[in-house]
C-alpha atoms as a PDB file:
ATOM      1  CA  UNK A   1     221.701 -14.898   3.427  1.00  0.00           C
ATOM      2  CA  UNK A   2     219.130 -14.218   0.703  1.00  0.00           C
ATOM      3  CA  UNK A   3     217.821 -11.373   2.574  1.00  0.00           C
ATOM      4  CA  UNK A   4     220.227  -8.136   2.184  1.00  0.00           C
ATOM      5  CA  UNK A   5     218.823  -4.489   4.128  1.00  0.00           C
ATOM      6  CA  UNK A   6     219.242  -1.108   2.500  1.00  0.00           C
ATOM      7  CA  UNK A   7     219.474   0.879   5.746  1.00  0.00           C
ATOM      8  CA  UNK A   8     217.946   4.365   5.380  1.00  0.00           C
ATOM      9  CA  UNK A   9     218.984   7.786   7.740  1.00  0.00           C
ATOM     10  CA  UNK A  10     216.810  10.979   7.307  1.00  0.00           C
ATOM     11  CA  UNK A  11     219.170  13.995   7.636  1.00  0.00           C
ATOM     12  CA  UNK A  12     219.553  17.457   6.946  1.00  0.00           C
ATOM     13  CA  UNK A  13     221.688  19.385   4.468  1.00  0.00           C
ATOM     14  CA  UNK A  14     224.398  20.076   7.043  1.00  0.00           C
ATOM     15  CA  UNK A  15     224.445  16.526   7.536  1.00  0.00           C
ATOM     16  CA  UNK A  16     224.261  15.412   4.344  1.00  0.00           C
ATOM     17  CA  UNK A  17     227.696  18.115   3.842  1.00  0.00           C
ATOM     18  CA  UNK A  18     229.497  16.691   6.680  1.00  0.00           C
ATOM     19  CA  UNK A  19     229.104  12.987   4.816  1.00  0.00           C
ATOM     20  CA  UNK A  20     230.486  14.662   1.732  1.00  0.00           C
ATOM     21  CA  UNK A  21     233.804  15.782   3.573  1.00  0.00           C
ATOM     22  CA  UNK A  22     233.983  12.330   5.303  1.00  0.00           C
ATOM     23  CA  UNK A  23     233.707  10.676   2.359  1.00  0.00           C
ATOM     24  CA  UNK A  24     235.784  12.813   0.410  1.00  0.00           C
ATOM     25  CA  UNK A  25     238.645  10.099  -0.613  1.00  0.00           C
ATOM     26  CA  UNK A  26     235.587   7.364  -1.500  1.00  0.00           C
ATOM     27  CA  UNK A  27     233.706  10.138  -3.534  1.00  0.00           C
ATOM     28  CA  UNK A  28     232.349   8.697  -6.595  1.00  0.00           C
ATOM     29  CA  UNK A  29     232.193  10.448 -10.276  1.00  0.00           C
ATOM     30  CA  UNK A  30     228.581   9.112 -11.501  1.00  0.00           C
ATOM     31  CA  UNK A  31     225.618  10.089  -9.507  1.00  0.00           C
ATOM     32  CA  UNK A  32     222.490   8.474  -9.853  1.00  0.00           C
ATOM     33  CA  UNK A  33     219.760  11.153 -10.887  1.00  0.00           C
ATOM     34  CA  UNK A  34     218.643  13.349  -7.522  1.00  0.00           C
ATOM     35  CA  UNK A  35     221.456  12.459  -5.442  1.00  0.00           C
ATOM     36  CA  UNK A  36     224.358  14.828  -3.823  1.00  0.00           C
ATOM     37  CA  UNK A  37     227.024  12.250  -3.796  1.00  0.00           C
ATOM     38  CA  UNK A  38     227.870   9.159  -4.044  1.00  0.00           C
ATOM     39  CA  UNK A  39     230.617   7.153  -2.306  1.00  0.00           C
ATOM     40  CA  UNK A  40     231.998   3.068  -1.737  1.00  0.00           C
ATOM     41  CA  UNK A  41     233.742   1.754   1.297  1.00  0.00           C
ATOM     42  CA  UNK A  42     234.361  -1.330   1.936  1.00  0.00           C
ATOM     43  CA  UNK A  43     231.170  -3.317   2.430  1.00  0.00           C
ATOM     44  CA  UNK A  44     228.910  -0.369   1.701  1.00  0.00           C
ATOM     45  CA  UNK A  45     227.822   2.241  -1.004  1.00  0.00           C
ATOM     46  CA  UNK A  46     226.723   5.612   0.659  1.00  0.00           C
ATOM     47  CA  UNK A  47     224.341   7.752  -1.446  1.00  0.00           C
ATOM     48  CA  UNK A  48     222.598  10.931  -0.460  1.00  0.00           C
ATOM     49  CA  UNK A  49     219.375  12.333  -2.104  1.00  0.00           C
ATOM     50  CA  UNK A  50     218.635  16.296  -2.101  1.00  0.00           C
ATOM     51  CA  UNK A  51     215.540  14.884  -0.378  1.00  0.00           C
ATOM     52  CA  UNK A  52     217.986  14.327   2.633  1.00  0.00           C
ATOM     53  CA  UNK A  53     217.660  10.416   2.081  1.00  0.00           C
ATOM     54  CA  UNK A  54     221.196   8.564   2.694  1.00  0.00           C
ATOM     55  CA  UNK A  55     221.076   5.166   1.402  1.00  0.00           C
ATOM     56  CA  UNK A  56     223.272   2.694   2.305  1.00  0.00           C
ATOM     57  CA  UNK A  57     223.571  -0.829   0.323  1.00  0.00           C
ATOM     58  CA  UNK A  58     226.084  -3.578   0.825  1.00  0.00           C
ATOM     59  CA  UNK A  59     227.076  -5.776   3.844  1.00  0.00           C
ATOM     60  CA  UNK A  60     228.363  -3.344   6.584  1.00  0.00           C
ATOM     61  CA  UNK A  61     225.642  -0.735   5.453  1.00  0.00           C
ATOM     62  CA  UNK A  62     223.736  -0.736   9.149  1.00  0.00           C
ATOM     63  CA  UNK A  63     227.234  -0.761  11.043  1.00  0.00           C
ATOM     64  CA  UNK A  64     228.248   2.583   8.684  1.00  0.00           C
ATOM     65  CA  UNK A  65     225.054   4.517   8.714  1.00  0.00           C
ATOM     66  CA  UNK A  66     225.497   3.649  12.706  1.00  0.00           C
ATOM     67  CA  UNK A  67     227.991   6.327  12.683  1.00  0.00           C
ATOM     68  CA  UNK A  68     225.675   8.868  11.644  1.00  0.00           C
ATOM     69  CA  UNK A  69     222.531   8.215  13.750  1.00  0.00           C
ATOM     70  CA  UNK A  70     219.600   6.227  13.983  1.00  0.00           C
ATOM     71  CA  UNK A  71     219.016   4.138  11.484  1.00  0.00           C
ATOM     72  CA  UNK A  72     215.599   2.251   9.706  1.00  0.00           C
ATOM     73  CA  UNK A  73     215.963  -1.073   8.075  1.00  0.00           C
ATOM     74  CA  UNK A  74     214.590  -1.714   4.406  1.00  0.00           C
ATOM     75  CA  UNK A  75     213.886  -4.484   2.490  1.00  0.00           C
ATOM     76  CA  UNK A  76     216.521  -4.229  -0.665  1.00  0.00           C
ATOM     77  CA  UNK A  77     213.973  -5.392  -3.135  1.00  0.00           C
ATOM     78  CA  UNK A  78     210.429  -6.954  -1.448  1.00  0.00           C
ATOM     79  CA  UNK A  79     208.736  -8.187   1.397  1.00  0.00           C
ATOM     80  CA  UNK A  80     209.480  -6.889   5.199  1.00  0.00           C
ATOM     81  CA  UNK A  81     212.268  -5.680   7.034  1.00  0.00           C
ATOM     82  CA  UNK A  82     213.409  -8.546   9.509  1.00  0.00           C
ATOM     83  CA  UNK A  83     213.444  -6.049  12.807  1.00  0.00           C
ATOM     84  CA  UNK A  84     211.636  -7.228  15.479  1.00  0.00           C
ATOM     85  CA  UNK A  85     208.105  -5.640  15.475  1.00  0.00           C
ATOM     86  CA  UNK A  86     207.243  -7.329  19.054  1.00  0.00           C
ATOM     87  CA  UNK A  87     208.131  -3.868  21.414  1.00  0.00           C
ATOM     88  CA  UNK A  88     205.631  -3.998  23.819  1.00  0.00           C
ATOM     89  CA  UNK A  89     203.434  -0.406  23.369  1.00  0.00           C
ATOM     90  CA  UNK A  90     203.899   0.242  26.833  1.00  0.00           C
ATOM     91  CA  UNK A  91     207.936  -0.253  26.764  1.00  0.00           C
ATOM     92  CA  UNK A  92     209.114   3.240  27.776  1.00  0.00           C
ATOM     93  CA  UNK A  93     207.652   2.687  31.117  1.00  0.00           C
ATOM     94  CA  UNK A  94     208.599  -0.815  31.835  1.00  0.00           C
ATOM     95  CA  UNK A  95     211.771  -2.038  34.230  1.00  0.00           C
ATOM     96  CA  UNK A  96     214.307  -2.605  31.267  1.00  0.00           C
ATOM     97  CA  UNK A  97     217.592  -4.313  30.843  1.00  0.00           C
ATOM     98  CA  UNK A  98     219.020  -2.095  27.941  1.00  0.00           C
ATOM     99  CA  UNK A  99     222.507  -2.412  26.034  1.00  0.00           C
ATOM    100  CA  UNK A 100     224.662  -0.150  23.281  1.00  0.00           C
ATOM    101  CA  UNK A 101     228.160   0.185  22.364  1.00  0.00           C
ATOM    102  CA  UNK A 102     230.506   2.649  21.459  1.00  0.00           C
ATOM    103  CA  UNK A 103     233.805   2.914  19.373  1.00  0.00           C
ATOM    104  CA  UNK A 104     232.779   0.374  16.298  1.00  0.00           C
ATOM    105  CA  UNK A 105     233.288   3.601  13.804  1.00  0.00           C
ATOM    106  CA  UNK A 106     236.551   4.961  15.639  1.00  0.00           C
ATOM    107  CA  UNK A 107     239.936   4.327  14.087  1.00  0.00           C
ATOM    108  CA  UNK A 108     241.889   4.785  17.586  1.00  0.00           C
ATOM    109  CA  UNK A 109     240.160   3.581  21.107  1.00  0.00           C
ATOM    110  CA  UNK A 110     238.607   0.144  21.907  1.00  0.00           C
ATOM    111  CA  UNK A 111     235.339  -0.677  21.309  1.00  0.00           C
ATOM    112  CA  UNK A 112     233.383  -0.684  24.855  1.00  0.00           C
ATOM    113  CA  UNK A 113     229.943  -2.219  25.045  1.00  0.00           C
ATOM    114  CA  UNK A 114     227.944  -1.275  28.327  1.00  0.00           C
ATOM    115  CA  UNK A 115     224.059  -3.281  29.833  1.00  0.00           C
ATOM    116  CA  UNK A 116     222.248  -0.920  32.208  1.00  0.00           C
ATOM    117  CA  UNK A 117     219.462  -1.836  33.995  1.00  0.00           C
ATOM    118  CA  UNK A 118     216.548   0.731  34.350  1.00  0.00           C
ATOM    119  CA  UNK A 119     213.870   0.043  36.976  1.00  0.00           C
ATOM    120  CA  UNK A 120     210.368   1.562  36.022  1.00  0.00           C
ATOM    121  CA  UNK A 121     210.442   3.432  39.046  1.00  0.00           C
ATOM    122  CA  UNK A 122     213.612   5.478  37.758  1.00  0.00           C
ATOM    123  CA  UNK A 123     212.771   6.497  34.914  1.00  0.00           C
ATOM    124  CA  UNK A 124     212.005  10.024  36.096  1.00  0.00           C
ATOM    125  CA  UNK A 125     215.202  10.585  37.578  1.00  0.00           C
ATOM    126  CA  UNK A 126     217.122   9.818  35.143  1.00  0.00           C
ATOM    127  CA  UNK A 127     214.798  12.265  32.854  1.00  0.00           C
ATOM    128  CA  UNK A 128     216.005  14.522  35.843  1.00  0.00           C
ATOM    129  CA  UNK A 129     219.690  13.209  35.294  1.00  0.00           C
ATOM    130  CA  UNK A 130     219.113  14.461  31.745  1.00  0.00           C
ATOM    131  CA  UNK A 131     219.593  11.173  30.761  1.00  0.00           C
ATOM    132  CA  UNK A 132     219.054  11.011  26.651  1.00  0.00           C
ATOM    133  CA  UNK A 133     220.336   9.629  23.054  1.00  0.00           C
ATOM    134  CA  UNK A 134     224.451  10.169  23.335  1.00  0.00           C
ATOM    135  CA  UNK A 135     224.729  11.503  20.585  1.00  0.00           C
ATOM    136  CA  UNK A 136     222.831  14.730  20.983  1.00  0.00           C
ATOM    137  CA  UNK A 137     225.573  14.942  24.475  1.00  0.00           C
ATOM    138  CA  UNK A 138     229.087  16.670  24.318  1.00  0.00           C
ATOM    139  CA  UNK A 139     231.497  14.851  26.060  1.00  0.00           C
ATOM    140  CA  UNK A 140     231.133  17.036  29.281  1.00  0.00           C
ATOM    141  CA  UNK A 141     227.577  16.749  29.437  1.00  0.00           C
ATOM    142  CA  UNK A 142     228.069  12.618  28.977  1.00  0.00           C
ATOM    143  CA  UNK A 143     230.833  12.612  31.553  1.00  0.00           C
ATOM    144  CA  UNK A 144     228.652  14.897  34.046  1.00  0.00           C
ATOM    145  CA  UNK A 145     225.570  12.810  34.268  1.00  0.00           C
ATOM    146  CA  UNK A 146     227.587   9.397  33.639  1.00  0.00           C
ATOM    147  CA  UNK A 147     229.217  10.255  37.074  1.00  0.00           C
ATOM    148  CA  UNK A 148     225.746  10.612  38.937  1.00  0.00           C
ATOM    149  CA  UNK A 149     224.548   7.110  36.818  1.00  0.00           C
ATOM    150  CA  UNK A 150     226.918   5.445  37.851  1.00  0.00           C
ATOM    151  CA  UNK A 151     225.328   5.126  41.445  1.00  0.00           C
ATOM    152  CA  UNK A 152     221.990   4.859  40.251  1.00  0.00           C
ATOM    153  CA  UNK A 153     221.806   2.056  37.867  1.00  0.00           C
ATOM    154  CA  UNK A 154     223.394  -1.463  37.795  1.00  0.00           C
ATOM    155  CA  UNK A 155     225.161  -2.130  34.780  1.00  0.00           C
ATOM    156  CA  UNK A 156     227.952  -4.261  33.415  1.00  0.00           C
ATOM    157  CA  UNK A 157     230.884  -2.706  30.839  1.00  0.00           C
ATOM    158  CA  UNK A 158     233.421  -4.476  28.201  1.00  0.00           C
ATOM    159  CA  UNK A 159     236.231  -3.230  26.987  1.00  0.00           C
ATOM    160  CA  UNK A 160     237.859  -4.485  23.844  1.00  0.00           C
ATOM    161  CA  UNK A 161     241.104  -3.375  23.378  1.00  0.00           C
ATOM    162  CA  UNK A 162     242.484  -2.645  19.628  1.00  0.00           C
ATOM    163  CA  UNK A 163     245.318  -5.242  20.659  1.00  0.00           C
ATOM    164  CA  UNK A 164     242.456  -7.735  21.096  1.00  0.00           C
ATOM    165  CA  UNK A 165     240.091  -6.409  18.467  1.00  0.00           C
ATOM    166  CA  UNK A 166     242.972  -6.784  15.611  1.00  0.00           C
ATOM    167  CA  UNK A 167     243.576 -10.332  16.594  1.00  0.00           C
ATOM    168  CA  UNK A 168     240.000 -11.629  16.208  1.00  0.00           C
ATOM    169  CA  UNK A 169     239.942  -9.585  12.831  1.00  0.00           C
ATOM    170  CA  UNK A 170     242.940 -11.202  11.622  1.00  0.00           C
ATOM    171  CA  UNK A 171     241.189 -14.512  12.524  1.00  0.00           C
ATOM    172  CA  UNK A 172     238.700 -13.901  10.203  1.00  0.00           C
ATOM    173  CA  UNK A 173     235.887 -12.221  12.995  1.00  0.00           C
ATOM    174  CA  UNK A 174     233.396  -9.724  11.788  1.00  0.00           C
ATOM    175  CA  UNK A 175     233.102  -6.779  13.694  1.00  0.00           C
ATOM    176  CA  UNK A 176     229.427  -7.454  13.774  1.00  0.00           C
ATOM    177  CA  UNK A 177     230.170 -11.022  15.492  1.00  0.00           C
ATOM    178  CA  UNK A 178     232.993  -9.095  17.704  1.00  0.00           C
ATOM    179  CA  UNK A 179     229.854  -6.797  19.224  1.00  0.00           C
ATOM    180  CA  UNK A 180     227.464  -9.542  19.179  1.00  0.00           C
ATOM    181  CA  UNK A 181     229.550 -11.359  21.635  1.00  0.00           C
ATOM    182  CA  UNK A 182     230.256  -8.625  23.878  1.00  0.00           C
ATOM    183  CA  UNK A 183     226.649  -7.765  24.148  1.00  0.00           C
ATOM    184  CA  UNK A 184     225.793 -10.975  24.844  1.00  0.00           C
ATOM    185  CA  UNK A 185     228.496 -11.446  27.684  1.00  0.00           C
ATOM    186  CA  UNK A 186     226.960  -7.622  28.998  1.00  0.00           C
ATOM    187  CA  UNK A 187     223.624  -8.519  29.437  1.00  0.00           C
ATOM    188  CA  UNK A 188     224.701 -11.723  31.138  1.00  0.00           C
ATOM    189  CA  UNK A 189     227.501 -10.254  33.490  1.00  0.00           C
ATOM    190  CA  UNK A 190     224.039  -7.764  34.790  1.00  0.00           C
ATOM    191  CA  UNK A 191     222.077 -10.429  34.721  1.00  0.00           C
ATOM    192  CA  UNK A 192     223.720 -12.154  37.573  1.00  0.00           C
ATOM    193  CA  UNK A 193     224.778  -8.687  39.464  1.00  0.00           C
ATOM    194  CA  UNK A 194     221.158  -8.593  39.654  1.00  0.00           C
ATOM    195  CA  UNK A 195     219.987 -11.883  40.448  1.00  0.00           C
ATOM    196  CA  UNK A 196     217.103 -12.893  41.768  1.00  0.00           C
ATOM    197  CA  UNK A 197     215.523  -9.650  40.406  1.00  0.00           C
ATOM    198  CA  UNK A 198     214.367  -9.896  36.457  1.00  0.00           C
ATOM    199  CA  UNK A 199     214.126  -7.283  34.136  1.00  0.00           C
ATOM    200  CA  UNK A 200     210.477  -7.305  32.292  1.00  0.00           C
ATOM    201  CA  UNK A 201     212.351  -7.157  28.846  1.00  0.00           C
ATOM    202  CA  UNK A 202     216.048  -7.009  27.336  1.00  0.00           C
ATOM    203  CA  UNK A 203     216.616  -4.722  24.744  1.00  0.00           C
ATOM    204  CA  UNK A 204     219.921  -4.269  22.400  1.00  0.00           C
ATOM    205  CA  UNK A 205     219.919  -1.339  20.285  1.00  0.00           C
ATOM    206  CA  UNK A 206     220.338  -3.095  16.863  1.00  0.00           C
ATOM    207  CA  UNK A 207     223.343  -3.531  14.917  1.00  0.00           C
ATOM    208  CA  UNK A 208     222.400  -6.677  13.556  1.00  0.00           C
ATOM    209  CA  UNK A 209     219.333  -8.523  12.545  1.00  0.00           C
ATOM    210  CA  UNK A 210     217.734 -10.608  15.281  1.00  0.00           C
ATOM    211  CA  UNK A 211     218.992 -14.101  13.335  1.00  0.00           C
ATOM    212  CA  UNK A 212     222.175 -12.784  12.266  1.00  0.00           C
ATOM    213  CA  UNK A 213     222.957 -12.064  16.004  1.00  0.00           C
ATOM    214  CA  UNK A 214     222.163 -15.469  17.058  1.00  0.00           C
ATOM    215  CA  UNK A 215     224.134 -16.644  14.328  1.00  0.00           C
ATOM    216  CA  UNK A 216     227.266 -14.744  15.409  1.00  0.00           C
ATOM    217  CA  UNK A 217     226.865 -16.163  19.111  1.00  0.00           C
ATOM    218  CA  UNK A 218     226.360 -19.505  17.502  1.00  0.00           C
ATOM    219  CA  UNK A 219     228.711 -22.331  19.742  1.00  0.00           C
ATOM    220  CA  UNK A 220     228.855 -19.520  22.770  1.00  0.00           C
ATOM    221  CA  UNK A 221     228.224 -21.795  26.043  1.00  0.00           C
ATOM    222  CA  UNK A 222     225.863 -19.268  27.272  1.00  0.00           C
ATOM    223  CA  UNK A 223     223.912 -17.439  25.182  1.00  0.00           C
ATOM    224  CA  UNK A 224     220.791 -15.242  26.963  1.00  0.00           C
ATOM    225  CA  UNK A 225     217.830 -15.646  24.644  1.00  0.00           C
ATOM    226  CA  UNK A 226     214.675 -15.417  26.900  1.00  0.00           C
ATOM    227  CA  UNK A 227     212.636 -11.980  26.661  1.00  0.00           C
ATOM    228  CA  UNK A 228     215.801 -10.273  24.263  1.00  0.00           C
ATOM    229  CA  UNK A 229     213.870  -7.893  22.053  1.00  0.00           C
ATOM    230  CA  UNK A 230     215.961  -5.547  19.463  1.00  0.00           C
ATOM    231  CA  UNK A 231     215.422  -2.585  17.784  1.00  0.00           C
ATOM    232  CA  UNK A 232     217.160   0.802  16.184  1.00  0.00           C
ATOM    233  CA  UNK A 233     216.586   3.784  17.901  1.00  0.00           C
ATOM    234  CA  UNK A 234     217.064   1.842  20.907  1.00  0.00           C
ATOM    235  CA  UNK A 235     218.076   5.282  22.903  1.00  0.00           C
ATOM    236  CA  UNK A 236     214.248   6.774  22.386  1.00  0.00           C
ATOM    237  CA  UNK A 237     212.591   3.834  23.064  1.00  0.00           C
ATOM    238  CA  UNK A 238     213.604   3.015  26.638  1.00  0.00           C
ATOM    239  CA  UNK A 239     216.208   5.441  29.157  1.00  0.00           C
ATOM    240  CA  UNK A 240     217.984   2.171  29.677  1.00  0.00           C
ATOM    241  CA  UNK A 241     219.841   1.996  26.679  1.00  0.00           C
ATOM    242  CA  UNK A 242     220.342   5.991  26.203  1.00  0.00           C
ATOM    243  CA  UNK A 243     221.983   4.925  29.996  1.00  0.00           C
ATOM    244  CA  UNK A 244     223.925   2.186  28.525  1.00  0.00           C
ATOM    245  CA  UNK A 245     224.931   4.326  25.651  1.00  0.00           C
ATOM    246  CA  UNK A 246     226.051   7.210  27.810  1.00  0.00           C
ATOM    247  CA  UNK A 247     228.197   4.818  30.317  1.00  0.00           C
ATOM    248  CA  UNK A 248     229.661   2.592  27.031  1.00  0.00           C
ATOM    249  CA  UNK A 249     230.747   6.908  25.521  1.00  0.00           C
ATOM    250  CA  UNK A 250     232.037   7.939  29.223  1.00  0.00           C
ATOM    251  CA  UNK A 251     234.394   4.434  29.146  1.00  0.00           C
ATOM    252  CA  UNK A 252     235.521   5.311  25.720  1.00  0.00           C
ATOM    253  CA  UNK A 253     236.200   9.001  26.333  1.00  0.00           C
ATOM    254  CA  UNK A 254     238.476   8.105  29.781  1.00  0.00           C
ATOM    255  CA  UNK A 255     240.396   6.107  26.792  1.00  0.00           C
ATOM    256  CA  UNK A 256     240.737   8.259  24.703  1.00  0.00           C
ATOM    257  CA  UNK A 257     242.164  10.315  27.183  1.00  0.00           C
ATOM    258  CA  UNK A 258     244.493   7.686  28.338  1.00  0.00           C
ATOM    259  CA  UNK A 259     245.593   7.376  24.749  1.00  0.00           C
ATOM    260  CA  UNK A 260     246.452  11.207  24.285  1.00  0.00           C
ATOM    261  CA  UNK A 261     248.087  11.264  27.345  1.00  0.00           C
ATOM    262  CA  UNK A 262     250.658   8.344  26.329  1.00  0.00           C
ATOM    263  CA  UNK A 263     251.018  10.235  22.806  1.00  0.00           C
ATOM    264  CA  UNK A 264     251.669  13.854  23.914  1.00  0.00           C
ATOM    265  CA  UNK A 265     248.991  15.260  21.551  1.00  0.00           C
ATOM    266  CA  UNK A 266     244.828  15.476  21.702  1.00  0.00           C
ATOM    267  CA  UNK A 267     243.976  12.266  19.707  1.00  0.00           C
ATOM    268  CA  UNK A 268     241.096  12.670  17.559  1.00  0.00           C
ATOM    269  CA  UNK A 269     237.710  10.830  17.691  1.00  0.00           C
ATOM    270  CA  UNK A 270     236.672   9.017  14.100  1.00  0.00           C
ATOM    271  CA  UNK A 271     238.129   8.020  11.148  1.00  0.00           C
ATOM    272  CA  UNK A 272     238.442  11.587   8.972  1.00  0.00           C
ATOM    273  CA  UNK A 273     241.364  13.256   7.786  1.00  0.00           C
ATOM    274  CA  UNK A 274     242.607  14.198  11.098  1.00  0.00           C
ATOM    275  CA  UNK A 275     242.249  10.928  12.368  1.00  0.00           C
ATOM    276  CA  UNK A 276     244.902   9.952   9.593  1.00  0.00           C
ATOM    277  CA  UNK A 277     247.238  13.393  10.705  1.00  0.00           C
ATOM    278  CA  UNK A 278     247.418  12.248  13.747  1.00  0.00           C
ATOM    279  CA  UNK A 279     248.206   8.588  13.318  1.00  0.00           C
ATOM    280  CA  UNK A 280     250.796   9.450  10.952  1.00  0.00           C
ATOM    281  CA  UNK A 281     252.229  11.259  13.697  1.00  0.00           C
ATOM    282  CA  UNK A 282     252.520   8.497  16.225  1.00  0.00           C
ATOM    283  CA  UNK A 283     254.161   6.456  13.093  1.00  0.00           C
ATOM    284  CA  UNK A 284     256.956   9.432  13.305  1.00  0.00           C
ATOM    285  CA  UNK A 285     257.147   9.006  17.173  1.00  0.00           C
ATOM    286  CA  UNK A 286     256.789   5.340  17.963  1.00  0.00           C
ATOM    287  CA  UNK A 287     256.698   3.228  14.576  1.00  0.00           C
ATOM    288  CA  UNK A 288     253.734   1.685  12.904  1.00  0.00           C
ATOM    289  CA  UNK A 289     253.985  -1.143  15.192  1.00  0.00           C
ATOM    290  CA  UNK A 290     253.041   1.075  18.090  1.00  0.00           C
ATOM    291  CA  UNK A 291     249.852   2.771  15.975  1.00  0.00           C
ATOM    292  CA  UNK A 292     248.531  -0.849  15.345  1.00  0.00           C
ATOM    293  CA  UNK A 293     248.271  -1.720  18.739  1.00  0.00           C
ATOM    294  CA  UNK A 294     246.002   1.658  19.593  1.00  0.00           C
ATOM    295  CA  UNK A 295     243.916   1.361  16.272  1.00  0.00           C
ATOM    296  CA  UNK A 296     241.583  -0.575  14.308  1.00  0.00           C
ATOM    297  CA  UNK A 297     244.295  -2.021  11.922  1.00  0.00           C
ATOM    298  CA  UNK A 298     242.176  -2.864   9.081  1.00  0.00           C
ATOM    299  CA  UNK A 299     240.314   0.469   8.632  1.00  0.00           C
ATOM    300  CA  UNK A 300     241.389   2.208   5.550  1.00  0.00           C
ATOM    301  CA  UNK A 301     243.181   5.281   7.565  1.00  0.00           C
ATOM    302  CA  UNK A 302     245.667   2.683   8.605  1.00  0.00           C
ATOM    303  CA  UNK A 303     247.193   2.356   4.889  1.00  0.00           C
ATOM    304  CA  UNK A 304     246.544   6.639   4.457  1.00  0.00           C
ATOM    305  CA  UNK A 305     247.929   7.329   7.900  1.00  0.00           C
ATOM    306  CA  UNK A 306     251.382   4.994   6.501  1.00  0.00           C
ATOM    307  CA  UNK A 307     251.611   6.918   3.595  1.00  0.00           C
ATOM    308  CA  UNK A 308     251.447  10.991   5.261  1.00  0.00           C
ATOM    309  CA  UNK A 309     254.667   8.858   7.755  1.00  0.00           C
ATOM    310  CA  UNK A 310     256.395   8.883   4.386  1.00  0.00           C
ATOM    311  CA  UNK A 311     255.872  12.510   2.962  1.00  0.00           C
END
C-alpha cells in the first residue's frame, strides 16, 4: 500500500461551482494559494484550482472524483501512475467485452453493475443508436436507446440492493471490493451467455488499480483474469462500455422509479441537500428503519437526513 494516487478531473468554472454547492457542509476555511475551495469527506480531500484542476487526495479519492467524470490517475509524490498502459492502439475497433457501474455515489438506489459485449462489426450501429459516455445522456435519451440495446448486444446486469449493500459494509467490505466483485461476476455471467465465442479483449472502466482489484477478488472461486485490460475513460475508448454504462444507468433509473413510486414523492438522484430533504421525509412517513433499507446507510446524509426528521 505504499503507492497512494492523487486523481485529477479537468473541469470548467460551472463545474468547479456545482462542487462548491455539493460540498457546501465539508467546505473548508484555509485554502491553499490558487485554489477556489477546499473540502474533506471521508476518505478524500477535494480541492479546486482557478486553473479548473480538482484534486483529490486520500483513499476513496478515484471513487469521489468518479462522480464528477472521467478521471486521470497521478502519482502522489514520484514515479508512474499504476494504470494499465497495455490498450491495444487499435482498441476502438476491436470485438470488446466492456463493463461499468452505476449508483456507487447515490445515497438512495442499489448499485447495478452491467458487461456488454460489442462485436467489431457493431460498432457503427450503435454510433447510429447514439450510443455514447452516460453521462453526457438525460435519462430519456439513456432509456430510449437502452431499449433498442437491449436487442442488440449480449450483456449480463447485477443488482445490489441497499439491504445487501449495508450488510457487507457493516461487515467491514469496501465499496471498492463490493464493485470489484460484481464486475467480476458480470464479465463472467457474459462470458458463458456467449460461449464458445471470445471477446478479443475485456475492459472495466477503472475504479480501482489493476492490483488492488485482484486484491479485492482475492479467495473468489472464479476469478476471470485472461485478456482483462482497465482503464478510466473507459466510455471513449471502446462503445462497449459507454453500452454497459448506459444499460447499468437504465437499471438504476427503473429503480429509482420503483423507489418513488413506493414513497409517494420524486426521489432524488445523489447525495446533495435534497437528497437529505427527501430522506428526512421518508423518516416522517415510515421510520428510519424503512430509509436504511433504500439507502446507503453509512453515507453522511444518513446522520443529516436524521437530524431535518427532528426539526
Amino acid at each position: 500500500m505504499g503507492y497512494v494516487a492523487n486523481t485529477v478531473l479537468q473541469c470548467s468554472t460551472s463545474k468547479i461551482n456545482e462542487m462548491k454547492t455539493y460540498y457546501k457542509n465539508n467546505l473548508q476555511s484555509k485554502l491553499p494559494p490558487g485554489s477556489v475551495f477546499t473540502a474533506k469527506v471521508p476518505g478524500c480531500t477535494i480541492t479546486a484550482y482557478r486553473s479548473g484542476k480538482v484534486l483529490f487526495q486520500g483513499g476513496s479519492g478515484q471513487e469521489e472524483a468518479g462522480r464528477w467524470g472521467s478521471t486521470e490517475t497521478a502519482p502522489a509524490k514520484s514515479g508512474k501512475p499504476k494504470t494499465n498502459p497495455k490498450l491495444p492502439a487499435n482498441i476502438a475497433d476491436m470485438s470488446i467485452l466492456g463493463s461499468d457501474e452505476v449508483g456507487t455515489g447515490d445515497f438512495f438506489g442499489p448499485i447495478t453493475v452491467v458487461a456488454a459485449y460489442v462485436k467489431k462489426e457493431q460498432i457503427a450501429l450503435l454510433k447510429e443508436l447514439g450510443v455514447r459516455d452516460s453521462k453526457n445522456l438525460t435519462d430519456d435519451k439513456i432509456i430510449a436507446i437502452a431499449k433498442d440495446l437491449l436487442s442488440v448486444v449480449p450483456y449480463s446486469l447485477l443488482i445490489c440492493h441497499n439491504e445487501k449493500y449495508n450488510d457487507l459494509q457493516e461487515k467491514g467490505m469496501s465499496q471498492g471490493k463490493i464493485k470489484a466483485l460484481l464486475h467480476n461476476r458480470a464479465i463472467l455471467n457474459l462470458l458463458k451467455k456467449i460461449e464458445p465465442e471470445k471477446p478479443e479483449a475485456i475492459l472495466i472502466d477503472q475504479f480501482a488499480e489493476e492490483n488492488t482489484y485482484y486484491k479485492y477478488l482475492a479467495g473468489q472461486k472464479e476469478i476471470h483474469r485472461e485478456n482483462v485490460l482497465f482503464s478510466t475513460k473507459g466510455e471513449s475508448i471502446h462503445l462497449s462500455v459507454a453500452a454497459a454504462s448506459i444499460l447499468a444507468r437504465y437499471a438504476f433509473v427503473k429503480e429509482m422509479d420503483k423507489l418513488s413510486a413506493a414513497a409517494g414523492f420524486q426521489i432524488p438522484k445523489g447525495a446533495g441537500k435534497q437528497v437529505d430533504v427527501a430522506a428526512a421525509k421518508i423518516i416522517r412517513q415510515s421510520g428510519a428503519d424503512e430509509l436504511k433499507k433504500i439507502t446507503k446507510w453509512h453515507f453522511a446524509n444518513s446522520d443529516k437526513a436524521q437530524k431535518l426528521a427532528r426539526h
